[in-house]
Protein backbone atom coordinates (compact mmCIF):
# COMPACT_ATOMS: atom_id res chain seq x y z
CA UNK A 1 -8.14 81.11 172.64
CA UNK A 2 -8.15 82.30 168.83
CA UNK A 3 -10.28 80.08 166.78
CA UNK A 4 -7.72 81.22 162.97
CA UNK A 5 -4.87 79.28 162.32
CA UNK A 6 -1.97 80.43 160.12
CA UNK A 7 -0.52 78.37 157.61
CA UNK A 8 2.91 79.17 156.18
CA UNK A 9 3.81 78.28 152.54
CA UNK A 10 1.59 77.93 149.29
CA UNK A 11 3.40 74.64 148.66
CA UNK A 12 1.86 71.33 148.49
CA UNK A 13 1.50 70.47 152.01
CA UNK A 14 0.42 74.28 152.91
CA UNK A 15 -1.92 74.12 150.51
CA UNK A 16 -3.64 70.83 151.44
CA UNK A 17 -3.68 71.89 155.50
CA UNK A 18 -5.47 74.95 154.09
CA UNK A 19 -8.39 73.63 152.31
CA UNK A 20 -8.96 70.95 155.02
CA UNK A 21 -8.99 73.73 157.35
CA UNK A 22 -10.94 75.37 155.54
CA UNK A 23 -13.54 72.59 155.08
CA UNK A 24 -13.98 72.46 158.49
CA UNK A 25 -15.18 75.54 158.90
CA UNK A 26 -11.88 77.24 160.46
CA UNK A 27 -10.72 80.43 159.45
CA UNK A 28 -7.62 80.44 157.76
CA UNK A 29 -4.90 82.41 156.51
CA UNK A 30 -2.73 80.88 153.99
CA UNK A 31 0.77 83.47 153.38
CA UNK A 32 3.34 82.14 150.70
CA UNK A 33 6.14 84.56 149.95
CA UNK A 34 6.15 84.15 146.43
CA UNK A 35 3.34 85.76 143.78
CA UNK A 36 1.96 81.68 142.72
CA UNK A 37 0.47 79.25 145.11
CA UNK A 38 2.18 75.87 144.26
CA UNK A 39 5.16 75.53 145.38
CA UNK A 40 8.64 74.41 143.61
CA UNK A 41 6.06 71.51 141.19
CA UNK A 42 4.14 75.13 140.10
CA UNK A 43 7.04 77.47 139.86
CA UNK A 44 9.54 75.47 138.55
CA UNK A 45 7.05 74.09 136.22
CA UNK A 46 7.51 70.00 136.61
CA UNK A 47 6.20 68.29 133.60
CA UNK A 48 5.34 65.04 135.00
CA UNK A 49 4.86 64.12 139.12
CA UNK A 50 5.91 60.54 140.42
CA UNK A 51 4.91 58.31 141.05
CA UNK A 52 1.51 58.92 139.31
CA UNK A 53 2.78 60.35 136.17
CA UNK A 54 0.62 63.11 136.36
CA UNK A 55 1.27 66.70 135.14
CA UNK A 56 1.32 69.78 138.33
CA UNK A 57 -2.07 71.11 137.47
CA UNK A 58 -4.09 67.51 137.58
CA UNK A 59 -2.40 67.22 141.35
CA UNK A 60 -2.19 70.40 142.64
CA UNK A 61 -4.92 72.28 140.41
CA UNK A 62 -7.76 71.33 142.45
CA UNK A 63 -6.31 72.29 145.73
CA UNK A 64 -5.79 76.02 144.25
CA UNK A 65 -9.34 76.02 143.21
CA UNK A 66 -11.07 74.81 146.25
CA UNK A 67 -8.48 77.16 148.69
CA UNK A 68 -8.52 80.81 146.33
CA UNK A 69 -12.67 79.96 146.14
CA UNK A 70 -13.24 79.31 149.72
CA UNK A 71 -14.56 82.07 152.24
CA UNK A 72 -13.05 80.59 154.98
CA UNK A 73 -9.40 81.17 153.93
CA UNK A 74 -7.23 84.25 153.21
CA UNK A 75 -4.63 84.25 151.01
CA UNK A 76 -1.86 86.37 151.15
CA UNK A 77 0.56 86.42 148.17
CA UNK A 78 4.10 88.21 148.47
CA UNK A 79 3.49 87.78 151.95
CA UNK A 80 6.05 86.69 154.79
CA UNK A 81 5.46 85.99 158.54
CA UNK A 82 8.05 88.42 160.11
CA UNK A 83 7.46 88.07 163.79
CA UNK A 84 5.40 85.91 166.67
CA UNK A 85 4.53 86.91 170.25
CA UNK A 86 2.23 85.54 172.58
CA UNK A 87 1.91 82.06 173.90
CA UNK A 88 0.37 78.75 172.90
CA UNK A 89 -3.35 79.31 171.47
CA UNK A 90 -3.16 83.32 171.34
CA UNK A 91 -0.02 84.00 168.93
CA UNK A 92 -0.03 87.28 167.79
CA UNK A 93 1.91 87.47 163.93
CA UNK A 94 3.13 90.40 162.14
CA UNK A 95 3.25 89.50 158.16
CA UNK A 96 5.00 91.39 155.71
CA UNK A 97 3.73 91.78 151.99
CA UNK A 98 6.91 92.01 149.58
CA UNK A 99 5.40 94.07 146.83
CA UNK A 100 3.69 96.85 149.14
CA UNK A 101 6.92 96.62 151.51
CA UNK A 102 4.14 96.51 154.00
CA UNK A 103 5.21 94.88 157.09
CA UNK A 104 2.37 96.37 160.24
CA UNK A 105 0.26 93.48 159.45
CA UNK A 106 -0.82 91.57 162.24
CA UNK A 107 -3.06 89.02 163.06
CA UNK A 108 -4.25 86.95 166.49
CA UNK A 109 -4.57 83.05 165.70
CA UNK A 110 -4.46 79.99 168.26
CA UNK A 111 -2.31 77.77 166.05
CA UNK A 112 0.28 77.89 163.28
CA UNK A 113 1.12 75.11 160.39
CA UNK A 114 4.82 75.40 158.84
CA UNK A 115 5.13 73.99 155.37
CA UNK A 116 7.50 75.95 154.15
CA UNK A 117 8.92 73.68 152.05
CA UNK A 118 12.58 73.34 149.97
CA UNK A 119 14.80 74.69 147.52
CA UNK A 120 16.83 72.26 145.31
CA UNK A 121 20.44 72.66 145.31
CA UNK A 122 22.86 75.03 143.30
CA UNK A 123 25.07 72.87 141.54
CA UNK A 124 27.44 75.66 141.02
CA UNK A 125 28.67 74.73 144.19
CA UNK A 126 29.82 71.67 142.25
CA UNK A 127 32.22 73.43 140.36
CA UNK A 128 33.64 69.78 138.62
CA UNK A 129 30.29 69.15 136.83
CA UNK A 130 30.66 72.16 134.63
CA UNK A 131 27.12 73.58 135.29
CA UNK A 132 27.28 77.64 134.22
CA UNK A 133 30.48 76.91 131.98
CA UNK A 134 29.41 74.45 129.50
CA UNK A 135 25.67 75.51 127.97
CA UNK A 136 24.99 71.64 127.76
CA UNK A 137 25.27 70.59 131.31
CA UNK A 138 21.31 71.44 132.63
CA UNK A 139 20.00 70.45 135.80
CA UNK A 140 16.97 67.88 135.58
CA UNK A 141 14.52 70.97 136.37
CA UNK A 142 15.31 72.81 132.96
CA UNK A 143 15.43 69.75 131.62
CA UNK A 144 11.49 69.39 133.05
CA UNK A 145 11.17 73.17 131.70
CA UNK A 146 11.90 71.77 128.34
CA UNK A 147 9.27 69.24 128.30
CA UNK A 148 6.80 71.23 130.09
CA UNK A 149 7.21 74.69 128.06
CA UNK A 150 8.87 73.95 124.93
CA UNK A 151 7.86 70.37 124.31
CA UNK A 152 11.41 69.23 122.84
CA UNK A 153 14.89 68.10 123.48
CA UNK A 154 17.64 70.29 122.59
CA UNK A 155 20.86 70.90 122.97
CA UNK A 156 20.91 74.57 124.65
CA UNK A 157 24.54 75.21 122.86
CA UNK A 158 23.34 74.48 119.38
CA UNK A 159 19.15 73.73 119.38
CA UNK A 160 20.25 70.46 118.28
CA UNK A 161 18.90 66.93 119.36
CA UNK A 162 21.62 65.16 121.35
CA UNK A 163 22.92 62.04 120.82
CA UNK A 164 23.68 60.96 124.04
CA UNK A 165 22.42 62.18 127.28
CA UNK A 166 24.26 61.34 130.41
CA UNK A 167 21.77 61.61 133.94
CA UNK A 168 24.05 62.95 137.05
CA UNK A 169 22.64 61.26 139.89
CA UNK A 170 22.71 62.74 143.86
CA UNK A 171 24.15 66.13 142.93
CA UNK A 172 24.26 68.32 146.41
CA UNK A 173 23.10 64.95 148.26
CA UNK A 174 24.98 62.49 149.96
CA UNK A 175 27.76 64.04 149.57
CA UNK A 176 30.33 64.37 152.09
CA UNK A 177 32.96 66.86 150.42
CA UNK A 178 30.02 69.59 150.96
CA UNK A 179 29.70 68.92 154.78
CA UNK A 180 27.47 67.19 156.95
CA UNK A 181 24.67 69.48 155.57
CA UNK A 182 24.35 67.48 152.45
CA UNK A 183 24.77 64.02 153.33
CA UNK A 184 21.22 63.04 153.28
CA UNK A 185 19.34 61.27 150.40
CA UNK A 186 16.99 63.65 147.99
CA UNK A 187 14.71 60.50 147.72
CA UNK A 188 13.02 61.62 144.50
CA UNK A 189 15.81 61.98 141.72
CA UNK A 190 16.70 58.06 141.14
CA UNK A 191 12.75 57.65 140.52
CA UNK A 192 12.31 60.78 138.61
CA UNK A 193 15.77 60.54 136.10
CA UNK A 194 13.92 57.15 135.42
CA UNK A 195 11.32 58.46 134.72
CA UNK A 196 12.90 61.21 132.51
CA UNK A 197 14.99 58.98 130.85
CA UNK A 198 12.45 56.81 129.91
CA UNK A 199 10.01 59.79 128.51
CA UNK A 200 13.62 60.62 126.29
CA UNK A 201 13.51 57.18 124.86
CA UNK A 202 9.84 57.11 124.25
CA UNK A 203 9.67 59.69 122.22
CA UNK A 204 13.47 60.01 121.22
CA UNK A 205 13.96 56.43 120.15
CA UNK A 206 17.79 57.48 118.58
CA UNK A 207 19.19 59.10 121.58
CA UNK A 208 20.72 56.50 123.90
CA UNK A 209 20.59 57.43 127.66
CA UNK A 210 22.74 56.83 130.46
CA UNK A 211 22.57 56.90 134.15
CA UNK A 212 25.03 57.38 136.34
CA UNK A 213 24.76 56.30 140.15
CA UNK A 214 26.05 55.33 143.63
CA UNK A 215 23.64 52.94 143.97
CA UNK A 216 19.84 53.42 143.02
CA UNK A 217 17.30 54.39 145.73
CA UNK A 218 13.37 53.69 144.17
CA UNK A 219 11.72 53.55 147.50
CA UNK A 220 8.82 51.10 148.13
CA UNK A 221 6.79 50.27 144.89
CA UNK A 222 8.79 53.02 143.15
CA UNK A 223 11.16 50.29 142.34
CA UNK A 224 9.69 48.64 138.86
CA UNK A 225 8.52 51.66 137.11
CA UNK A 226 11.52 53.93 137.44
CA UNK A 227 14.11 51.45 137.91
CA UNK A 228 13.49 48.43 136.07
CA UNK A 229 10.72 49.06 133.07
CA UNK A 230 13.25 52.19 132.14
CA UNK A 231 16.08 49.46 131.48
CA UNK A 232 13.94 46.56 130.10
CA UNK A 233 11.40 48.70 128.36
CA UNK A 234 13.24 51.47 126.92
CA UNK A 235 16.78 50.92 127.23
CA UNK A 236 18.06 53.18 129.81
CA UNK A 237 21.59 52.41 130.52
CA UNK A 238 22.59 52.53 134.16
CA UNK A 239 26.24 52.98 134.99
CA UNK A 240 27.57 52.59 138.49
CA UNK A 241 30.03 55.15 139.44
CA UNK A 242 30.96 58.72 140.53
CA UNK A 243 31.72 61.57 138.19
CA UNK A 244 35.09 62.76 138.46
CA UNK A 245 34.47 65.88 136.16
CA UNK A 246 32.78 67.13 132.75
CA UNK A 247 34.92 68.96 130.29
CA UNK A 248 34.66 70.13 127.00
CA UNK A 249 36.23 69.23 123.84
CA UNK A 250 36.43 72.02 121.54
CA UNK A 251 37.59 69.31 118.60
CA UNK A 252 34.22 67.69 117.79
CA UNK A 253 32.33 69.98 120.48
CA UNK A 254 30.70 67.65 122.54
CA UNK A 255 31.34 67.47 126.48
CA UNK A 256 33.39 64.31 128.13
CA UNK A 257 32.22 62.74 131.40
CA UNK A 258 35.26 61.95 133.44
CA UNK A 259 34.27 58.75 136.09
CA UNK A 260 35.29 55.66 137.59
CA UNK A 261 33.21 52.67 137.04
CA UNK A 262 33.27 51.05 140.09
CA UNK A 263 31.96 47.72 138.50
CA UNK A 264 34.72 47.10 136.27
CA UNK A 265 36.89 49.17 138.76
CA UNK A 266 38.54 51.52 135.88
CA UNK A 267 38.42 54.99 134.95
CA UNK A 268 36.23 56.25 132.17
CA UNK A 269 35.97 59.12 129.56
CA UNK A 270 32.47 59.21 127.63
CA UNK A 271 31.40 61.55 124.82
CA UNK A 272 28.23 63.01 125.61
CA UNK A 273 25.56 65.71 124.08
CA UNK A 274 23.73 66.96 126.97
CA UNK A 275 24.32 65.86 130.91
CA UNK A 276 21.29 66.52 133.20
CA UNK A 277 22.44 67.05 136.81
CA UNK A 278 20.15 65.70 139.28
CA UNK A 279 19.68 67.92 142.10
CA UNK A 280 19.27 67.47 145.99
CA UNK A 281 17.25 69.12 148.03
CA UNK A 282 17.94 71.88 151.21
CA UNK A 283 15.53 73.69 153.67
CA UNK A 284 14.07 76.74 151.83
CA UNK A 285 15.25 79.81 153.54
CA UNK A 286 12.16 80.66 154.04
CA UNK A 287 12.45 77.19 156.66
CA UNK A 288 15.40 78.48 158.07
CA UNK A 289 13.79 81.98 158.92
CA UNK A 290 10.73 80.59 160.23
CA UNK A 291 12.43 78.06 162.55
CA UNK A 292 13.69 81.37 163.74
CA UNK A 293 11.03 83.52 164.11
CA UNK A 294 9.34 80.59 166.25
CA UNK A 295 11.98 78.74 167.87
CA UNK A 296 11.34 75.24 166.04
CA UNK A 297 13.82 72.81 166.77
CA UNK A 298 16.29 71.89 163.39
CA UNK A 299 18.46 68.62 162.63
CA UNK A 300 22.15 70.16 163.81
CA UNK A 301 23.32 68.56 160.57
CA UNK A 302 20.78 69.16 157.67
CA UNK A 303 19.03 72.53 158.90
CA UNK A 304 15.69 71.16 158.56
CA UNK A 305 12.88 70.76 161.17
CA UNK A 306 12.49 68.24 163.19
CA UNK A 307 9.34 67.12 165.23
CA UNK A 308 8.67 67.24 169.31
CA UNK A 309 10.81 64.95 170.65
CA UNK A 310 7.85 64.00 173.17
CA UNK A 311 5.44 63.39 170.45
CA UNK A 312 4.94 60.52 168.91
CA UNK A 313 3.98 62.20 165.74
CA UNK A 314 5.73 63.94 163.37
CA UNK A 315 3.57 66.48 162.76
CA UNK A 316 4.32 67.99 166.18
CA UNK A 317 6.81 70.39 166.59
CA UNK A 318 8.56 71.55 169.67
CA UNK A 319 6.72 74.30 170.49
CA UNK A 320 2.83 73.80 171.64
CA UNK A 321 0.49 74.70 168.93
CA UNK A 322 2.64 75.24 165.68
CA UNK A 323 2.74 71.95 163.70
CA UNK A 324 4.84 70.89 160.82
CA UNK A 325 4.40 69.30 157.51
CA UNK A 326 6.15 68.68 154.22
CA UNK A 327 9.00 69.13 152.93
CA UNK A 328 10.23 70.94 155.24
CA UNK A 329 11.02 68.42 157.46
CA UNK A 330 13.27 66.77 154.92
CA UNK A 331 12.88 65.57 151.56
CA UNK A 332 9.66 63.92 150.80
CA UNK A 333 7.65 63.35 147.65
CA UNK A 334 4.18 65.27 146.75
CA UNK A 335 1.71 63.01 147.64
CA UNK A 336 2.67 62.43 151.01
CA UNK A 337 3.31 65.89 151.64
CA UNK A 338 -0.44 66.70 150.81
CA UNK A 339 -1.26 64.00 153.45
CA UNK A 340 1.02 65.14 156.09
CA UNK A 341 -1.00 68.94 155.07
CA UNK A 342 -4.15 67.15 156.09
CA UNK A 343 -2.55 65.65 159.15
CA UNK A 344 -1.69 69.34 160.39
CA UNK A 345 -4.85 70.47 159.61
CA UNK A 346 -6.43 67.85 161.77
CA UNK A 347 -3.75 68.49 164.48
CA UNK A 348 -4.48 72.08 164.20
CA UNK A 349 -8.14 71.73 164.49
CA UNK A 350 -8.14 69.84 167.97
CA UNK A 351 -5.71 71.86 169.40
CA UNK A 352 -7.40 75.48 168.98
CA UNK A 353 -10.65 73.32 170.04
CA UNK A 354 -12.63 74.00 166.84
CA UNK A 355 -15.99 72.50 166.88
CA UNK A 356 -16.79 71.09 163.40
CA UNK A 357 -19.72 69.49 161.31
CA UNK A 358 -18.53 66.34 159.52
């Protein structure tokens, strides 16, 4: 049996299975496809991480340290797992690196850890909500872009400071009109446009903000800080309904959010500066190829993976020896996706029979 273990994606979770392997003594190789370890918090740069409030490099930082400065583990950038033979304990994997369009790579390792993570949805898709027609509607990761690179608010049509923001909730999730592919909850953006919304208010005292919902979904102790202190401390407004459609009105060029309140159970037009669409999230294709190339078992509905059905844990995927962690699996928030990394690790570790020095 191979003592390495391949681990798939340079996202959270692939990171954090990678430096525990890695403290254990294993030999690892760690491939992500893109040229940046990180993942969609790194990439996409994320100003602040729930439910911590902590900025990308304070959370993921020292996991990139510890796994580019540790002999133990090889990382391959631009690099994409293309092809596995073999059986359980003795895979044999053919990676391809994207910038050398090298693809004769191959390496023998007794386990494999998928964590190859999401991609949030395209909201053009959403043709309504006026995203790629009207400079002003954003999505809530260039509105994170704006904090994290340009340290302002502004109206992209003018440079201006809006007025009024309007927050988009569960765009591209739970959403029947797009199929049973997108019915499922994103889990982070209710938390997150609180938390957004509230940072706007904080340091934008003059711009009023408004939320607009289904209903609000601030999982365990999620729920005070980015549900309630946003309202009661800085004056969020939530408003319960679905958007029918943003427009434009060339007369005092501001956009108009078309909804029905479904409190006072009437339609609705509101003047707004800037709307923030709050995006779901979908398997990475990089999931979808993978689940492939290995024959993991997927949800028939959402694409993602889904764990042994004989296993208790969810860490275990259908096929003996390559475990699963992060997001995905589905949609899942950082922190836990670093500790379902460590939980693969460990899962990893038994099964290739490593012998280790705690």
């Amino acid at each position: 049996m191979a003592k390495s273990v391949l681990v798939v994606g340079g996202g959270p979770a692939g990171l954090s299975a990678a430096r525990a392997l890695g403290r254990l003594g294993i030999k690892t190789i760690l491939v992500e496809k893109t040229g940046t370890l990180g993942g969609n918090p790194i990439q996409n740069h994320y100003h602040t991480l729930i439910p911590r409030k902590l900025k990308p490099s304070q959370v993921l930082g020292p996991y990139i340290k510890d796994v580019e400065s540790d002999p133990n583990i090889t990382v391959k950038l631009n690099t994409e797992l293309e092809a596995c033979e073999g059986e359980p304990g003795n895979y044999r994997v053919r990676l391809s690196n994207r910038v050398r369009l090298s693809n004769g790579e191959t390496h023998e390792v007794g386990a494999i850890v998928v964590a190859t993570g999401f991609q949030h949805f395209d909201p053009r898709r959403k043709g309504e909500l006026g995203y790629g027609i009207f400079p002003d509607v954003i999505t809530n990761l260039e509105l994170e872009r704006m904090f994290s690179q340009e340290g302002k608010l502004y109206r992209p049509s003018n440079g201006q400071l809006p007025k009024r923001v309007a927050f988009v909730f569960c765009v591209g999730s739970r959403d029947r009109q797009l199929g049973v592919t997108n019915v499922h909850c994103c889990r982070y953006g209710c938390a997150l446009s609180g938390l957004q919304g509230s940072e706007i208010r904080e340091h934008y005292p003059d711009v009023d903000v408004f939320c607009y919902y289904m209903d609000v979904r601030t999982y365990g102790t999620w729920e005070y800080p980015f549900y309630w202190a946003p309202q009661e401390k800085y004056g969020v407004r939530y408003v319960r309904g679905r958007i029918a459609e943003i427009t434009y009105s060339p007369a005092d060029g501001r956009l108009r959010v078309k909804h029905e309140d479904t409190i006072v159970q009437r339609p609705s037009e509101v003047p707004m500066d800037l709307v923030v669409l709050v995006l779901g999230m979908e398997p990475a294709e990089g999931t979808k190829k993978v689940a492939k190339i290995l024959g993991l078992a997927q949800d028939p509905d959402s694409q993602f993976l889904i764990p042994s059905e004989e296993s208790g844990s969810n860490i275990v995927s259908n096929k003996p020896g390559i475990f699963i962690a992060g997001a995905c699996k589905g949609p899942i928030d950082i922190e836990s996706s670093l500790s379902e990394g460590e939980a693969a690790a460990a899962e990893a570790a038994a099964f290739i029979g490593a012998k280790v020095t705690v």
